[in-house]
Protein backbone atom coordinates (compact mmCIF):
# COMPACT_ATOMS: atom_id res chain seq x y z
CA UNK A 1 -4.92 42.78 25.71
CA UNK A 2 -4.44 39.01 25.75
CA UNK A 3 -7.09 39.00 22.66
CA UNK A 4 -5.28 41.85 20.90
CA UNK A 5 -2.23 39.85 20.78
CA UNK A 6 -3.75 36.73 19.87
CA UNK A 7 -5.83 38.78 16.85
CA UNK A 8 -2.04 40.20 16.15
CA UNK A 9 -0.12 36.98 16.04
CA UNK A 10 -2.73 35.52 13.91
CA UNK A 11 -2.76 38.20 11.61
CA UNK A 12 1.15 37.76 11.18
CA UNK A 13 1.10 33.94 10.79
CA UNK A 14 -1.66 34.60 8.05
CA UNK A 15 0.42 37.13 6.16
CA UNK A 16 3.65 34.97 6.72
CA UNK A 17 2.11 32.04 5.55
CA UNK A 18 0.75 34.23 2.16
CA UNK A 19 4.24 35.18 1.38
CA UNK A 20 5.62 32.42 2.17
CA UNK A 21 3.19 30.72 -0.95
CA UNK A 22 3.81 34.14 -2.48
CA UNK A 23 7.47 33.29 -2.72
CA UNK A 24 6.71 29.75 -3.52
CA UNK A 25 4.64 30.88 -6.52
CA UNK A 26 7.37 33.44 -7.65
CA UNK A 27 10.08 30.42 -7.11
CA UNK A 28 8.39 28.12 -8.98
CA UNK A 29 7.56 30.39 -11.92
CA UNK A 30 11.22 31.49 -11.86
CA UNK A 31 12.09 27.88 -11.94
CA UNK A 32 9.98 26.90 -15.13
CA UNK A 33 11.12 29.90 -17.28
CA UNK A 34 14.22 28.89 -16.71
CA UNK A 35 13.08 24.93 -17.85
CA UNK A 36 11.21 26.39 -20.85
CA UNK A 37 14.32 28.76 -21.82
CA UNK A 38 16.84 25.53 -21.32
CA UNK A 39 14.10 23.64 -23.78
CA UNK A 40 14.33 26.44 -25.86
CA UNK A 41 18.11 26.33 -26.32
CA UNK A 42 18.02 22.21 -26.13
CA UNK A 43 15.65 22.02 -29.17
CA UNK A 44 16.68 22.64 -32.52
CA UNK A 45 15.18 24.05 -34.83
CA UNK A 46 13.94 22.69 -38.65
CA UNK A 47 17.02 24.66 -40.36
CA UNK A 48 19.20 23.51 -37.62
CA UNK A 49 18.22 19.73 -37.98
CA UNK A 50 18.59 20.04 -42.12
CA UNK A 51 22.04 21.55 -41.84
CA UNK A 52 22.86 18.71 -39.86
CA UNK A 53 21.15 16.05 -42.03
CA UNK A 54 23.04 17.53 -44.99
CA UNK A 55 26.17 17.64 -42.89
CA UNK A 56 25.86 14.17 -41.92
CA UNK A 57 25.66 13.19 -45.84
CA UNK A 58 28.30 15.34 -47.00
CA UNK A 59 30.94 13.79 -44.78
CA UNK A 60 29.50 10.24 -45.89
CA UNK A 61 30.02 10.82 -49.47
CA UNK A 62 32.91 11.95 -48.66
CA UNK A 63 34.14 9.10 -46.81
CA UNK A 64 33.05 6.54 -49.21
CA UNK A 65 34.77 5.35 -52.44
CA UNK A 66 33.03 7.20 -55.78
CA UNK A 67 30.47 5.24 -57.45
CA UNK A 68 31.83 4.52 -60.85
CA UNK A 69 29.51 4.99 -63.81
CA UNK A 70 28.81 2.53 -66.04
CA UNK A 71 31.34 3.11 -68.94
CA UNK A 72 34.04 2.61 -65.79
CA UNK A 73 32.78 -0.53 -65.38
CA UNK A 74 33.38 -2.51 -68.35
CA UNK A 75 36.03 -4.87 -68.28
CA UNK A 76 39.50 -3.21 -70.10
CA UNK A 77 40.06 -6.13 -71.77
CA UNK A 78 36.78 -5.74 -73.84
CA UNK A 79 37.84 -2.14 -74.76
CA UNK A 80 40.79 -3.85 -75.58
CA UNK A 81 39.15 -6.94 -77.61
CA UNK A 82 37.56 -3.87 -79.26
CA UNK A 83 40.78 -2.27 -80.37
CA UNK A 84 41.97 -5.75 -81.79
CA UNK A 85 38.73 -5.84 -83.69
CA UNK A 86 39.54 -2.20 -85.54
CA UNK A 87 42.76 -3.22 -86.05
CA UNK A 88 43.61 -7.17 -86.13
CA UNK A 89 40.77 -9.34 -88.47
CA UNK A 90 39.62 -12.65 -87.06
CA UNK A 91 40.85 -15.54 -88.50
CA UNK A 92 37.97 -17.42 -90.33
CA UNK A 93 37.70 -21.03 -90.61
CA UNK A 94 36.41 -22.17 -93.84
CA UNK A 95 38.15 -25.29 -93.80
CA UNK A 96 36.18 -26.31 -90.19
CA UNK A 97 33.54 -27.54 -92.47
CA UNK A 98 33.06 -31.36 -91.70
CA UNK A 99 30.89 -33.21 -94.89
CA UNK A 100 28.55 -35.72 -92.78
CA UNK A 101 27.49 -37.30 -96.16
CA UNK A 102 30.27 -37.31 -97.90
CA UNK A 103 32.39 -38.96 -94.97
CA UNK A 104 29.50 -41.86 -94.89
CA UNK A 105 29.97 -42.40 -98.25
CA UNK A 106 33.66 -43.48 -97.49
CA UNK A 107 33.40 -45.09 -94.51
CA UNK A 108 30.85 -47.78 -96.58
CA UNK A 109 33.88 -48.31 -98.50
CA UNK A 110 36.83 -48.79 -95.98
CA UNK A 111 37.86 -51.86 -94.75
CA UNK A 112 38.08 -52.97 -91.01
CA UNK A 113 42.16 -52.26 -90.84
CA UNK A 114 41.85 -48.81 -92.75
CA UNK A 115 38.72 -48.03 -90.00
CA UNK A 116 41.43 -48.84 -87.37
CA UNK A 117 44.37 -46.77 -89.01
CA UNK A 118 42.31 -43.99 -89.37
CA UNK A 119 41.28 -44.19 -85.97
CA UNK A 120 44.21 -44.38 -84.51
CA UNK A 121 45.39 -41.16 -86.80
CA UNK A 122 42.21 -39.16 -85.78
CA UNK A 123 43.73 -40.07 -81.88
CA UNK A 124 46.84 -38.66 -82.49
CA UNK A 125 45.72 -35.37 -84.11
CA UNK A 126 43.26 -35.02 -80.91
CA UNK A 127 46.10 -34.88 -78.77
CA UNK A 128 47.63 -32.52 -81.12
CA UNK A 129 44.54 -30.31 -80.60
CA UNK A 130 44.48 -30.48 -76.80
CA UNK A 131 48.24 -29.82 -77.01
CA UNK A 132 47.44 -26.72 -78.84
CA UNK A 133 44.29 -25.70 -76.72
CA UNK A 134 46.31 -25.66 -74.01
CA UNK A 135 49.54 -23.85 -74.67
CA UNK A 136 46.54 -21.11 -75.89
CA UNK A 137 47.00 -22.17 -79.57
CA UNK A 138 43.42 -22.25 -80.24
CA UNK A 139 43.21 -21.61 -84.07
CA UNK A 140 46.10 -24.66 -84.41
CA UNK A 141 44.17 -26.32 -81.93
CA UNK A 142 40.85 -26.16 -84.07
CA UNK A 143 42.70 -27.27 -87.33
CA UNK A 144 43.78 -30.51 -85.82
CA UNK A 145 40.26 -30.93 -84.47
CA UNK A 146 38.57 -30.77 -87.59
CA UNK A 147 41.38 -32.87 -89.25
CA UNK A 148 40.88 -35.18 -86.56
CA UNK A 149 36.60 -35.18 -87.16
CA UNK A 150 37.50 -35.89 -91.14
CA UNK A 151 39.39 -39.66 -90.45
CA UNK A 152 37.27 -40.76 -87.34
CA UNK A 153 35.15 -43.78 -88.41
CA UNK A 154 31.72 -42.86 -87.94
CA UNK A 155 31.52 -45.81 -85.83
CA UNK A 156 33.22 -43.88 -82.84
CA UNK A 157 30.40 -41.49 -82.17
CA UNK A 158 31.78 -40.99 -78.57
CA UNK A 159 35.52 -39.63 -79.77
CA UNK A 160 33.66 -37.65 -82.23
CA UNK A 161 31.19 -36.25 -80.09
CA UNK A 162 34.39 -35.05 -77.33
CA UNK A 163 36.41 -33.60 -80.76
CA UNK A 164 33.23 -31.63 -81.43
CA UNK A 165 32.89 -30.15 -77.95
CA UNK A 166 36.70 -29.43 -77.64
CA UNK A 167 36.62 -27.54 -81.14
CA UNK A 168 33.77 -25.64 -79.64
CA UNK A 169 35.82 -24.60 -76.58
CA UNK A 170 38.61 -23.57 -78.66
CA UNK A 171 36.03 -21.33 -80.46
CA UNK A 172 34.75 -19.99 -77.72
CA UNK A 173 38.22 -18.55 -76.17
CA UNK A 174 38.58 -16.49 -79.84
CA UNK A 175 34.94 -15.47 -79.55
CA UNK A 176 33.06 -17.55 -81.83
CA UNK A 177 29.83 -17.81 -79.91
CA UNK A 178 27.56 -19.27 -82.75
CA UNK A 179 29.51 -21.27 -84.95
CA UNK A 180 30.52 -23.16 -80.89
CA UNK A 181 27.11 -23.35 -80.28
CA UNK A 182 26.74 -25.49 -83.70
CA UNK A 183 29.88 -27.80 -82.45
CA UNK A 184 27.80 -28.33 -79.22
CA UNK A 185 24.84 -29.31 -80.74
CA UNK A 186 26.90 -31.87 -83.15
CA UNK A 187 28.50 -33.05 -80.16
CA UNK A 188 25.15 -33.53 -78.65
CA UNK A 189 23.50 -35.19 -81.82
CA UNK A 190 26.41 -38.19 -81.30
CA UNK A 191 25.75 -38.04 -77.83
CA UNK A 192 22.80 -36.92 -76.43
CA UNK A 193 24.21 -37.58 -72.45
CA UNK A 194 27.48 -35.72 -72.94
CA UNK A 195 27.17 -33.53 -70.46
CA UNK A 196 29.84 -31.28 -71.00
CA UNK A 197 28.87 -30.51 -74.41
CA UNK A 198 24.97 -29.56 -73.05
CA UNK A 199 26.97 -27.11 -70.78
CA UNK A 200 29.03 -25.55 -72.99
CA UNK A 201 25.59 -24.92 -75.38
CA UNK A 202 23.77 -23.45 -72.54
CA UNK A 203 25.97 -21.05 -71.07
CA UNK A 204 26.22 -19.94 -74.61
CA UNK A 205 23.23 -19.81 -75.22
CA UNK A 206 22.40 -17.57 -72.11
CA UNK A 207 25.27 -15.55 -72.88
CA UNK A 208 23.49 -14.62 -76.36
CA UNK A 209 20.26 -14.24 -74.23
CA UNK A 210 18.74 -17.54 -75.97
CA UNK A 211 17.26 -18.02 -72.39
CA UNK A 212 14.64 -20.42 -73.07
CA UNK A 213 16.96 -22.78 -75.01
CA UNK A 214 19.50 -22.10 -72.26
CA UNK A 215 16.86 -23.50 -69.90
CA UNK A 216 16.41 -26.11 -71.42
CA UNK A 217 19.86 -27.61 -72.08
CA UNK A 218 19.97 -26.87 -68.11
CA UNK A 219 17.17 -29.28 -67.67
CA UNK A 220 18.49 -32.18 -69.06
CA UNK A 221 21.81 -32.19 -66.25
């Protein structure tokens, strides 16, 4: 009897202990469907995470400014230089011409006290020019400099050389790009270390893409 109830108690610990890992087994499976469902709801999916990437760039092109294209982003006062030009004709300046040779020819001729008057005239109508240049009188401006460049001695290659530069800034505010580069480079023939002059000539020239000579006025600074 004794063994019978040992052989039963042992049989019912043996079958506890199976569904007790039978239950384990059940609990644990339960447990990771319910992991693997979660996962499934957690991750999304390839449409899901392009709807949100395309979301995501909507609202930042909405959010920022428009990009303007690249007629909006000229200046309006070249579309209005370009109005003037259909409509208002540049002045030209035929009488800018200065006559190297023929103004040697006179100076071998004048006299110490007529060198000095004229000097002190081509002074005058310098600061007559800068007057001019800067009350924005520029075409004024460059007929006193070139009446200025006609009575200076050619002695006083320095005051020459600034006249030339300052008739070339003049003619660069009204747009004349080449005919200032050619005042530079006169102003630079009198005076090869005027440095303002050898700036003027190379932004020019870079803004006509002459790059090289640009470079190389930039060189000599």
């Amino acid at each position: 009897m004794l063994l019978l109830d040992i052989i039963l108690v042992t049989i019912i610990v043996i079958t506890f202990k199976l569904h007790s890992k039978f239950n384990d087994l059940c609990v644990i499976s339960l447990i990771f469907t319910e992991i693997m469902e979660d996962m499934r709801n957690r991750i999304p999916t390839s449409e899901e995470v392009i709807d949100d990437l395309t979301k995501n760039f909507k609202q930042q092109t909405v959010s920022e400014p428009i990009e303007k294209e690249a007629n909006d982003c000229v200046p309006n006062i070249f579309e209005e230089s370009h109005s003037d030009e259909e409509t208002t004709e540049k002045p030209t300046f035929d009488e800018d011409y200065i006559d190297e040779e023929e103004l040697k020819k006179i100076n071998e001729n004048l006299t110490s006290e007529e060198k000095e008057d004229r000097l002190c005239k081509a002074n005058e109508l310098k600061k007559e020019g800068n007057n001019h240049y800067k009350n924005t009188e520029y075409v004024e401006s460059i007929a006193k400099y070139s009446d200025a460049l006609r009575l200076y001695p050619l002695e006083n290659s320095n005051e020459r050389s600034i006249v030339y530069s300052n008739r070339a800034a003049s003619k660069i505010q009204l747009g004349y790009k080449e005919t200032a580069i050619d005042d530079c480079t006169k102003s630079i023939e009198l005076n090869p270390n005027y440095i303002r002059a050898l700036l003027r000539r190379a932004k020019l020239f870079e803004e006509i893409e002459k790059l090289d000579e640009s470079l190389e006025d930039y060189k000599k600074f």
